[in-house]
C-alpha atoms as a PDB file:
ATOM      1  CA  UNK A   1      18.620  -9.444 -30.550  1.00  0.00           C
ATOM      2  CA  UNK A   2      19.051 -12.854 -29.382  1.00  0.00           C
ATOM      3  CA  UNK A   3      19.125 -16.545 -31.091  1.00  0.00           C
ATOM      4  CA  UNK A   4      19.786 -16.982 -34.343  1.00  0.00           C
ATOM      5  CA  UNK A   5      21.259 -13.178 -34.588  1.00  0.00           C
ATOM      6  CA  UNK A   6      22.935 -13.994 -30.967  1.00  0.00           C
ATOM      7  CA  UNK A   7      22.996 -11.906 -28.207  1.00  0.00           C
ATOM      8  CA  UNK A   8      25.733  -9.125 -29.186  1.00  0.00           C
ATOM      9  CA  UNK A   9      27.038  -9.713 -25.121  1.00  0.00           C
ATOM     10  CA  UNK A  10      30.561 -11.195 -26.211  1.00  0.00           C
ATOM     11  CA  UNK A  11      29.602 -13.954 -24.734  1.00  0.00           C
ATOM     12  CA  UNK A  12      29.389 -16.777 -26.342  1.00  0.00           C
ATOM     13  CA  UNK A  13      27.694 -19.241 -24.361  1.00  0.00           C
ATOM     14  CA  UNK A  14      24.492 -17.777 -24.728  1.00  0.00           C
ATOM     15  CA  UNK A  15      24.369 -17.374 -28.509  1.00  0.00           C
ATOM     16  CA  UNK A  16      22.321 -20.322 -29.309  1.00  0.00           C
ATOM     17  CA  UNK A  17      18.969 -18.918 -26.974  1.00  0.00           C
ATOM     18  CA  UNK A  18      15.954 -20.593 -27.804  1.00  0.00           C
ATOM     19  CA  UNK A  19      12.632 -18.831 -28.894  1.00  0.00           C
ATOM     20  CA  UNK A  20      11.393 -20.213 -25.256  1.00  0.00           C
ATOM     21  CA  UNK A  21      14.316 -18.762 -23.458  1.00  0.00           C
ATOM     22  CA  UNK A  22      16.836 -22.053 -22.663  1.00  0.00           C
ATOM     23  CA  UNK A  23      20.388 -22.584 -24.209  1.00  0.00           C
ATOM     24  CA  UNK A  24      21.457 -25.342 -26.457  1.00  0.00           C
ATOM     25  CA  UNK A  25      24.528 -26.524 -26.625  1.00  0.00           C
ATOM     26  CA  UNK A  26      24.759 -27.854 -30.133  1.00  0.00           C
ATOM     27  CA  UNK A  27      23.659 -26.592 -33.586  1.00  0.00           C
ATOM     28  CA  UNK A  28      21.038 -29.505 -34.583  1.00  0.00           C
ATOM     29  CA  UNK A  29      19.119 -28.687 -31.235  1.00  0.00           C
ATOM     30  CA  UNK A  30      19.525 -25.672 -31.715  1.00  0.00           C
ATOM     31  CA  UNK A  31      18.450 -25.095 -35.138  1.00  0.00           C
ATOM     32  CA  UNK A  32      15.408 -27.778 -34.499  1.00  0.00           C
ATOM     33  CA  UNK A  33      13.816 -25.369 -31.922  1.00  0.00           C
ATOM     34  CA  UNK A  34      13.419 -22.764 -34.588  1.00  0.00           C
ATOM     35  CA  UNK A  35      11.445 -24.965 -36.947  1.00  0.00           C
ATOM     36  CA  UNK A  36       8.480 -23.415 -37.552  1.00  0.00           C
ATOM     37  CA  UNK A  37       6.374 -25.506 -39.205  1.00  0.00           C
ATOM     38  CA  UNK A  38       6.042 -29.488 -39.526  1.00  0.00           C
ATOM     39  CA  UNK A  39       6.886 -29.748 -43.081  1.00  0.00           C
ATOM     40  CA  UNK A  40      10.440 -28.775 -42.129  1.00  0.00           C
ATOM     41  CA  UNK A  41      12.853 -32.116 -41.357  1.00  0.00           C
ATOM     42  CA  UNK A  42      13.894 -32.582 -37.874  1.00  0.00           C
ATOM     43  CA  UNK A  43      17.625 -32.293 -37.866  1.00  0.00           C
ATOM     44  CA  UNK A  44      19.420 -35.658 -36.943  1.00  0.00           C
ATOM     45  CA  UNK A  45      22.584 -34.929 -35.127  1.00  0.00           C
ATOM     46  CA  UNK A  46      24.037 -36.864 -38.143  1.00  0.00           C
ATOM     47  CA  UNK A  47      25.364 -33.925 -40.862  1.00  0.00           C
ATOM     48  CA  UNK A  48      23.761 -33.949 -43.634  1.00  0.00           C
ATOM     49  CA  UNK A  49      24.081 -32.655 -47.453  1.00  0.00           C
ATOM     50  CA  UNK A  50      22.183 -29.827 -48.147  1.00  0.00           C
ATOM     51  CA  UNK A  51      22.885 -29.484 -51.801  1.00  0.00           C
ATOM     52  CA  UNK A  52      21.450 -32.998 -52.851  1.00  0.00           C
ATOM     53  CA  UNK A  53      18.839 -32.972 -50.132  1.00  0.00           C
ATOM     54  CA  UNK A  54      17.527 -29.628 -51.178  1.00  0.00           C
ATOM     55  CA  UNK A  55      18.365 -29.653 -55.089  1.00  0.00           C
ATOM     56  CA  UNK A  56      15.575 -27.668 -55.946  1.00  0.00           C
ATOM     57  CA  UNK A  57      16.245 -24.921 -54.292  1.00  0.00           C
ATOM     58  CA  UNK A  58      19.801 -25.080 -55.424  1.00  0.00           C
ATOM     59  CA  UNK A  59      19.021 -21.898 -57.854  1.00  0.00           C
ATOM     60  CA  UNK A  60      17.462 -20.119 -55.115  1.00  0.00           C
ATOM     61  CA  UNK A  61      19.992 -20.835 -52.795  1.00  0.00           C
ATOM     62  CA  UNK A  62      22.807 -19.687 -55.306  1.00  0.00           C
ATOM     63  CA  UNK A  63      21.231 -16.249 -55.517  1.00  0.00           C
ATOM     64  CA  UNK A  64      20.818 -15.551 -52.115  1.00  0.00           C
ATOM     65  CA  UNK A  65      24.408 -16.545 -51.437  1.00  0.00           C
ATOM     66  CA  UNK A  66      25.554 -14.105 -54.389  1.00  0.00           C
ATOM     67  CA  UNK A  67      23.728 -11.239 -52.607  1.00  0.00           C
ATOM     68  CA  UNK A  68      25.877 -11.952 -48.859  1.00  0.00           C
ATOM     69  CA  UNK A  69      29.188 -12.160 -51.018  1.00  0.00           C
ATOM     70  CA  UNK A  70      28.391  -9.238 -52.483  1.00  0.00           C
ATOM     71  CA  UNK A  71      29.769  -5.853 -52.092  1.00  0.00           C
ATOM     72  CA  UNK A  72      26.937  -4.528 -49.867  1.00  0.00           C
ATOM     73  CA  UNK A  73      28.097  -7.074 -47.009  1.00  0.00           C
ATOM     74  CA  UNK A  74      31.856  -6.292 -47.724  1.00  0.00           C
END
């Protein structure tokens, strides 16, 4: 397991392994390396706000949450 599930080594550093095998340092990098198609925005290092930048998906996003903070991932 490696990247976005991390490495499971205890050791941090390497956590953020890209698909082609180098280490970023920061989460936009990090997370723009694992776009996986063109449609998706690049990530500015600049945060942004997912909730009025992706309102549609607000209802979708809700549900998934609800499933994590539920009791099966207690």
């Amino acid at each position: 397991v490696r990247g976005l599930c991390g490495t499971y080594n205890w050791d941090q550093r390497d956590d953020f392994a890209t698909p082609v095998g180098d280490v970023e340092a920061g989460v936009t990098a990090f997370a723009n390396k694992y776009r996986v198609s063109s449609e998706c925005p690049v990530l500015s290092p600049v945060p942004f706000e997912p909730c009025s930048t992706y309102a549609p998906r607000r209802e979708l996003a809700a549900a998934a949450c609800a499933i994590l903070h539920g009791a099966s991932f207690q």
